[in-house]
Protein backbone atom coordinates (compact mmCIF):
# COMPACT_ATOMS: atom_id res chain seq x y z
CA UNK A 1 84.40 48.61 -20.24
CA UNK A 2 81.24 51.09 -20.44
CA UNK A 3 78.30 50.39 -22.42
CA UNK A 4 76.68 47.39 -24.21
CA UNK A 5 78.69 45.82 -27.45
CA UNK A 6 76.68 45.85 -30.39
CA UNK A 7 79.20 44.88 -33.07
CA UNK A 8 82.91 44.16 -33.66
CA UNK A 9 85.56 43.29 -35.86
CA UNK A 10 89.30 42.28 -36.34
CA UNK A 11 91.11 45.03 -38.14
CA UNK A 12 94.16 43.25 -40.10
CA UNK A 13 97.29 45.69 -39.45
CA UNK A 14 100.72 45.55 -40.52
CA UNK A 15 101.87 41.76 -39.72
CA UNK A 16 102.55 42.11 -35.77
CA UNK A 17 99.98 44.90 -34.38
CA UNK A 18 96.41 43.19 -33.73
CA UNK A 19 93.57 45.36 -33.76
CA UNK A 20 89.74 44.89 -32.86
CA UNK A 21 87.13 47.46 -33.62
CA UNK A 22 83.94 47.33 -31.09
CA UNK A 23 80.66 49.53 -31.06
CA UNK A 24 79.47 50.39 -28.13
CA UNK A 25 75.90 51.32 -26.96
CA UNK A 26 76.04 53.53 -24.04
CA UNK A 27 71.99 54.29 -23.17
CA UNK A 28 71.46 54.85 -20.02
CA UNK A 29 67.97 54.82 -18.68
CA UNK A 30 67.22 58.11 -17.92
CA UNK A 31 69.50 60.65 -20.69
CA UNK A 32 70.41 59.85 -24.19
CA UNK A 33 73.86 59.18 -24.16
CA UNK A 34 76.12 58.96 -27.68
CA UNK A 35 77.41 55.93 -29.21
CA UNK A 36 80.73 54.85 -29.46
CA UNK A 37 83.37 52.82 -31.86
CA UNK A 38 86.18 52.03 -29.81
CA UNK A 39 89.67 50.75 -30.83
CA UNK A 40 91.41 48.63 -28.98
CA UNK A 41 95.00 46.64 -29.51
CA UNK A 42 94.68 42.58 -28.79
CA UNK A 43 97.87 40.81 -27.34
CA UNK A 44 97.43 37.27 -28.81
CA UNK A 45 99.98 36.06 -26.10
CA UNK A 46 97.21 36.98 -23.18
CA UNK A 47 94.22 36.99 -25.49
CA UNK A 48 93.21 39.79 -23.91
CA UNK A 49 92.32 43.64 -25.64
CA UNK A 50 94.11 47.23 -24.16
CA UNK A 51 92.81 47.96 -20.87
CA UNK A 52 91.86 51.17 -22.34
CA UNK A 53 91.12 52.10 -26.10
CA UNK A 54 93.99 53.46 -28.87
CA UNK A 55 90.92 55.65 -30.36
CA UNK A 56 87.32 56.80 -30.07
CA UNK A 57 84.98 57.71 -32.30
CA UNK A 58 81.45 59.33 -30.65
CA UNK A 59 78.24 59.08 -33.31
CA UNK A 60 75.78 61.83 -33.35
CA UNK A 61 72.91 61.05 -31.42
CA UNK A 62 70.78 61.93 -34.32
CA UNK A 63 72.09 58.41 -35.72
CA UNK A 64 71.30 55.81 -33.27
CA UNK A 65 73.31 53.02 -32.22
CA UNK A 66 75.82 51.01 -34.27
CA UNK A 67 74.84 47.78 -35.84
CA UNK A 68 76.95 45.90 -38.16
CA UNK A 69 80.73 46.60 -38.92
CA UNK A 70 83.04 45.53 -42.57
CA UNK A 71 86.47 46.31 -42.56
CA UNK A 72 88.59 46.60 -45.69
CA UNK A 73 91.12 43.83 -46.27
CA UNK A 74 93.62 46.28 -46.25
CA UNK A 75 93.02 47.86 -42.72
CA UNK A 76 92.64 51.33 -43.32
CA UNK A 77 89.45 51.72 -44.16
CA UNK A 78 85.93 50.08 -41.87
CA UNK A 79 82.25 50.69 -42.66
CA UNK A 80 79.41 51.08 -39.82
CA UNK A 81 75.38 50.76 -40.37
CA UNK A 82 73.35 52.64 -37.87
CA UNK A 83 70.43 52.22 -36.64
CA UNK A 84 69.14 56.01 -37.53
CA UNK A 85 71.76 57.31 -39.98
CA UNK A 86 72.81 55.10 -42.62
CA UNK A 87 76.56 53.81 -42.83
CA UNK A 88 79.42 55.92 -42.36
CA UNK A 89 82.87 55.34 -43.55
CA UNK A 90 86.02 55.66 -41.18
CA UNK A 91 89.94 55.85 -42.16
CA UNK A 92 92.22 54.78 -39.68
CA UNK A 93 95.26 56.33 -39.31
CA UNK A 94 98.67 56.51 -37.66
CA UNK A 95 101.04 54.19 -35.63
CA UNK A 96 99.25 52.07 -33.15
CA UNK A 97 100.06 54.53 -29.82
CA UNK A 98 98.51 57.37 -31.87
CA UNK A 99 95.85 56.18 -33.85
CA UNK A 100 93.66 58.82 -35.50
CA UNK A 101 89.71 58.07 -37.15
CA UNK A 102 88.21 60.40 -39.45
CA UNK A 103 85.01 59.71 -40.73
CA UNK A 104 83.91 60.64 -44.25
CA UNK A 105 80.49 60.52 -45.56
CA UNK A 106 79.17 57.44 -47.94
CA UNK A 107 77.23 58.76 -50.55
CA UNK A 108 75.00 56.35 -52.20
CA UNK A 109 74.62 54.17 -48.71
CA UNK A 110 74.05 57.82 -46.91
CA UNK A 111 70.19 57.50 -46.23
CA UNK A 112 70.30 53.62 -46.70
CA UNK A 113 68.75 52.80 -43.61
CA UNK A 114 70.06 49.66 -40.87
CA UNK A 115 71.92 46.96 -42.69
CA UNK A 116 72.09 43.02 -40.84
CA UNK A 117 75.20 42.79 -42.92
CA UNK A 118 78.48 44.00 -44.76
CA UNK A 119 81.12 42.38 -46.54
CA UNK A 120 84.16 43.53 -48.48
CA UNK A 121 85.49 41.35 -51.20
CA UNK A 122 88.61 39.34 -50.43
CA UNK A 123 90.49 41.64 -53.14
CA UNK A 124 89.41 44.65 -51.36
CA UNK A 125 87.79 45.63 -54.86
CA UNK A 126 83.63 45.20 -53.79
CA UNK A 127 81.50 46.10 -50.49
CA UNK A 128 78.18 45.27 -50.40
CA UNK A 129 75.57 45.55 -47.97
CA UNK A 130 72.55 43.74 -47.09
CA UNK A 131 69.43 45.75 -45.40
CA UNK A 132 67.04 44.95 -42.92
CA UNK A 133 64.32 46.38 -45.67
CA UNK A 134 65.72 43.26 -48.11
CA UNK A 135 67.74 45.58 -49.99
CA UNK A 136 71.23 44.41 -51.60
CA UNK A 137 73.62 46.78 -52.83
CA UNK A 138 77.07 46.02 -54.38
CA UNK A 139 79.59 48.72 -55.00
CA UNK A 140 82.82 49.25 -56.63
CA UNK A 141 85.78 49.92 -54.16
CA UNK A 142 86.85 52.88 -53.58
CA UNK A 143 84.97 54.24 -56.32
CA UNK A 144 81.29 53.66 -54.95
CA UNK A 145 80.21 53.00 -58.30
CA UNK A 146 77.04 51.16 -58.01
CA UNK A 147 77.07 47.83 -59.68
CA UNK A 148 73.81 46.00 -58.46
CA UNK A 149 70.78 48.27 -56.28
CA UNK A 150 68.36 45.29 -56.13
CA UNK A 151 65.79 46.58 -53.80
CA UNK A 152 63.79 43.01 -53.28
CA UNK A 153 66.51 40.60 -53.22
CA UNK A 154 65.14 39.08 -50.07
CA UNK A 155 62.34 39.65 -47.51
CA UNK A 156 65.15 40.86 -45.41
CA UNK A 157 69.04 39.77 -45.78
CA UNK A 158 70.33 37.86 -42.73
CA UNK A 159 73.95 37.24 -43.89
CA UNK A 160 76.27 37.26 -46.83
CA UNK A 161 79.94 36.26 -47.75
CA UNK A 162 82.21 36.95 -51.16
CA UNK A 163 84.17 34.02 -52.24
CA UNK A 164 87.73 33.73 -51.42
CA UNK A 165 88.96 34.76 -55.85
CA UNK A 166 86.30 37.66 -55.11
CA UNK A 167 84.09 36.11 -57.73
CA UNK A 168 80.59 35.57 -56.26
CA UNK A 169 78.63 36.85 -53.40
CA UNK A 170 76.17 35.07 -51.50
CA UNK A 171 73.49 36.02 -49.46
CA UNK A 172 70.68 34.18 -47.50
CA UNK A 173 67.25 35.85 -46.23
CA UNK A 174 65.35 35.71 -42.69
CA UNK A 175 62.83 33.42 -44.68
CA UNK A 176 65.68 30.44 -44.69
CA UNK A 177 66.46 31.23 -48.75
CA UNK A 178 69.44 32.00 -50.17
CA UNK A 179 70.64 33.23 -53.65
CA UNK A 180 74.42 33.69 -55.10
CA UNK A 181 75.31 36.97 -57.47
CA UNK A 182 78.41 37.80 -59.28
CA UNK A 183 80.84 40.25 -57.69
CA UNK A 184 81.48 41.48 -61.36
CA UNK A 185 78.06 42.63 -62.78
CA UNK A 186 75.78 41.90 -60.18
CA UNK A 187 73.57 39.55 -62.09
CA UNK A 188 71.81 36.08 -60.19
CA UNK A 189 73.61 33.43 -59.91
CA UNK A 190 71.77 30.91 -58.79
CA UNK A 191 69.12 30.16 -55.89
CA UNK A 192 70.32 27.56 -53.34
CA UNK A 193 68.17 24.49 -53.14
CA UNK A 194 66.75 23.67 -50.25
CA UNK A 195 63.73 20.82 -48.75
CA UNK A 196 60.63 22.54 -47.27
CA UNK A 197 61.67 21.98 -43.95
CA UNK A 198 65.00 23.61 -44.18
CA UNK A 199 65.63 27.40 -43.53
CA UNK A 200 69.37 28.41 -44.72
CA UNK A 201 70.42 30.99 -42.10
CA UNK A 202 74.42 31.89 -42.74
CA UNK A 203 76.56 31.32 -45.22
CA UNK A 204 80.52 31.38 -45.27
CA UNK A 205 82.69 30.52 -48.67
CA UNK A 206 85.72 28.36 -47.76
CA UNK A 207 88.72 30.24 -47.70
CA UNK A 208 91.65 27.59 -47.81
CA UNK A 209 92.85 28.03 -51.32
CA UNK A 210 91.81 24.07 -51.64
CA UNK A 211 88.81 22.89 -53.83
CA UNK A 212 86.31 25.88 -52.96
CA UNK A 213 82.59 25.14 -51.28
CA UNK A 214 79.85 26.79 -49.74
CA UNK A 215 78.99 26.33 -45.82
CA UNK A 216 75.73 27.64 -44.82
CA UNK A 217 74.11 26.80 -41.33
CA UNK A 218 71.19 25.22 -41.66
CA UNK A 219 68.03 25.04 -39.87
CA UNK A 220 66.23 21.58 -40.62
CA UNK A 221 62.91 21.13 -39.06
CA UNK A 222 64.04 21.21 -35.10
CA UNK A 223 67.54 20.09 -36.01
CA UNK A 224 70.46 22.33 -36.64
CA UNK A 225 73.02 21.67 -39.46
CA UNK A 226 75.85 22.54 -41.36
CA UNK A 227 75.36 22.17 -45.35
CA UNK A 228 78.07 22.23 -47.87
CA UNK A 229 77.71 22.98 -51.14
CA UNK A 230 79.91 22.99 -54.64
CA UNK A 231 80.64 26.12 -55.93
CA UNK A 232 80.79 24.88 -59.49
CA UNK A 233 77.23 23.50 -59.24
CA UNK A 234 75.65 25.23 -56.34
CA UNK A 235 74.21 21.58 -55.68
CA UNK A 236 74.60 20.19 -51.91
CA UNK A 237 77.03 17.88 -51.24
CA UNK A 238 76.00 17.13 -47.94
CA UNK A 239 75.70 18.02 -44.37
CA UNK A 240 76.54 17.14 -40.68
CA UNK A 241 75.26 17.94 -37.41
CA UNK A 242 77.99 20.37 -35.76
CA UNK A 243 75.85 22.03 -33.27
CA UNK A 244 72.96 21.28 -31.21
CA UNK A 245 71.67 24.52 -31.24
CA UNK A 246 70.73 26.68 -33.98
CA UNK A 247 73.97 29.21 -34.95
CA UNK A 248 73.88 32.76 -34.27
CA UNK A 249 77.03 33.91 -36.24
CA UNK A 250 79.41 31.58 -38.94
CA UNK A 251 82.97 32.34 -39.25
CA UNK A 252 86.17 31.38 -41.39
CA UNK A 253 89.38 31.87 -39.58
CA UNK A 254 92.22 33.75 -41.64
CA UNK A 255 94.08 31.00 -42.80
CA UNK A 256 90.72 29.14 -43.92
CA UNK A 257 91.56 26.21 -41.89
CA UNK A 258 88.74 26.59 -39.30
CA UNK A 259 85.14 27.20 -39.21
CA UNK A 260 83.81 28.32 -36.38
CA UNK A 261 79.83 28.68 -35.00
């Protein structure tokens, strides 16, 4: 495999056909070569991806390298932040030997600048983004009507997550707050508490269909945690110690049944 990964994602196909989306960086030290968003197929029985990939997509040079990928619940669609250009929108198309990507321009996010994050709502119905400037945007899906543009939402958003009935969106900030919105209108939700030593760094909603909560990765003092909070109260419940180090990335597996760090 060429090139440094700078982002990837699962892409959920049709029940048996496992896809992951990567972006590639491919500078070299002396020219300026293109990025990359490869496609490759995963065979769960090897854990292993396609020696080569199903599809390629090569970015304009003009737009930098690839930073932060959200792929539509339904598989068809994925979104990619630049570094230069904005986010661009790709459709994925065709059987898995002859896969086909064309990309299609974003309008509102066109200029938007890098984002840290991306999410889709579970229903597929919301994407929102989350800038490096501290901008948050939610929009309507596939519409791209624009139902919040809140340009100082945070000093700059770190992660975010919709809950699993699509209701609320949460999103925490590099300076260890975080604040929840709803999907539906946009408006605040509520601020997360949090004690003066804590910084809350990523945030995942559960996603078992059980009695819903929030679990955000905590950084407490020199310690590293794992917080949980109730959804109906946005009070903590409480926290343990899962890691010894602080987390980079927080996931939910597709089932909901593990969290992973």
């Amino acid at each position: 495999m060429q090139g440094t990964v700078t982002c990837g994602s699962w892409i959920r196909g049709p029940e048996n056909l496992n896809l992951v989306v990567l972006g590639k960086s491919l500078k070299k030290r002396d020219s300026a070569s293109p990025s990359v968003l490869e496609i490759f197929s995963f065979d769960p029985q090897t854990a292993s991806l396609s020696n080569s990939p199903q599809v390629t997509y090569v970015f304009e040079e003009t737009e930098g390298e690839p930073v932060t990928i959200a792929v539509h619940p339904s598989g068809d669609d994925f979104v990619c932040s630049t570094s230069k250009g904005g986010c661009k929108l790709l459709e994925l198309s065709g059987q898995e030997t002859k896969l086909k990507l064309l990309a299609k321009e974003l309008p509102p996010l066109h200029d938007a600048g890098p984002q840290n994050c991306m999410a889709f709502s579970v229903d597929g119905s919301k994407f929102a983004t989350g800038g490096v400037d501290g901008r948050l945007r939610i929009l309507e899906w596939p519409s791209l009507r624009i139902i919040l543009d809140e340009a100082k939402a945070h000093n700059s958003v770190r992660d975010m997550d919709f809950s699993l009935d699509s209701e609320f969106l949460a999103s925490t900030s590099t300076d260890g707050s975080a604040r929840i919105w709803k999907a539906e209108d946009g408006s605040a939700v509520a601020t997360l508490t949090r004690n003066s030593d804590e910084k809350i760094e990523l945030c995942r909603f559960s996603k078992d269909g059980m009695k819903p909560f929030l679990f955000c990765a905590v950084q407490k003092g020199d310690k590293a945690v794992t917080s949980v909070y109730d959804i109906s109260t946005w009070k903590k419940i409480g926290y343990k110690r899962l890691l010894r180090k602080p987390a980079a990335i927080m996931s939910i597996s597709l089932d909901g049944k593990y969290l992973a760090l």
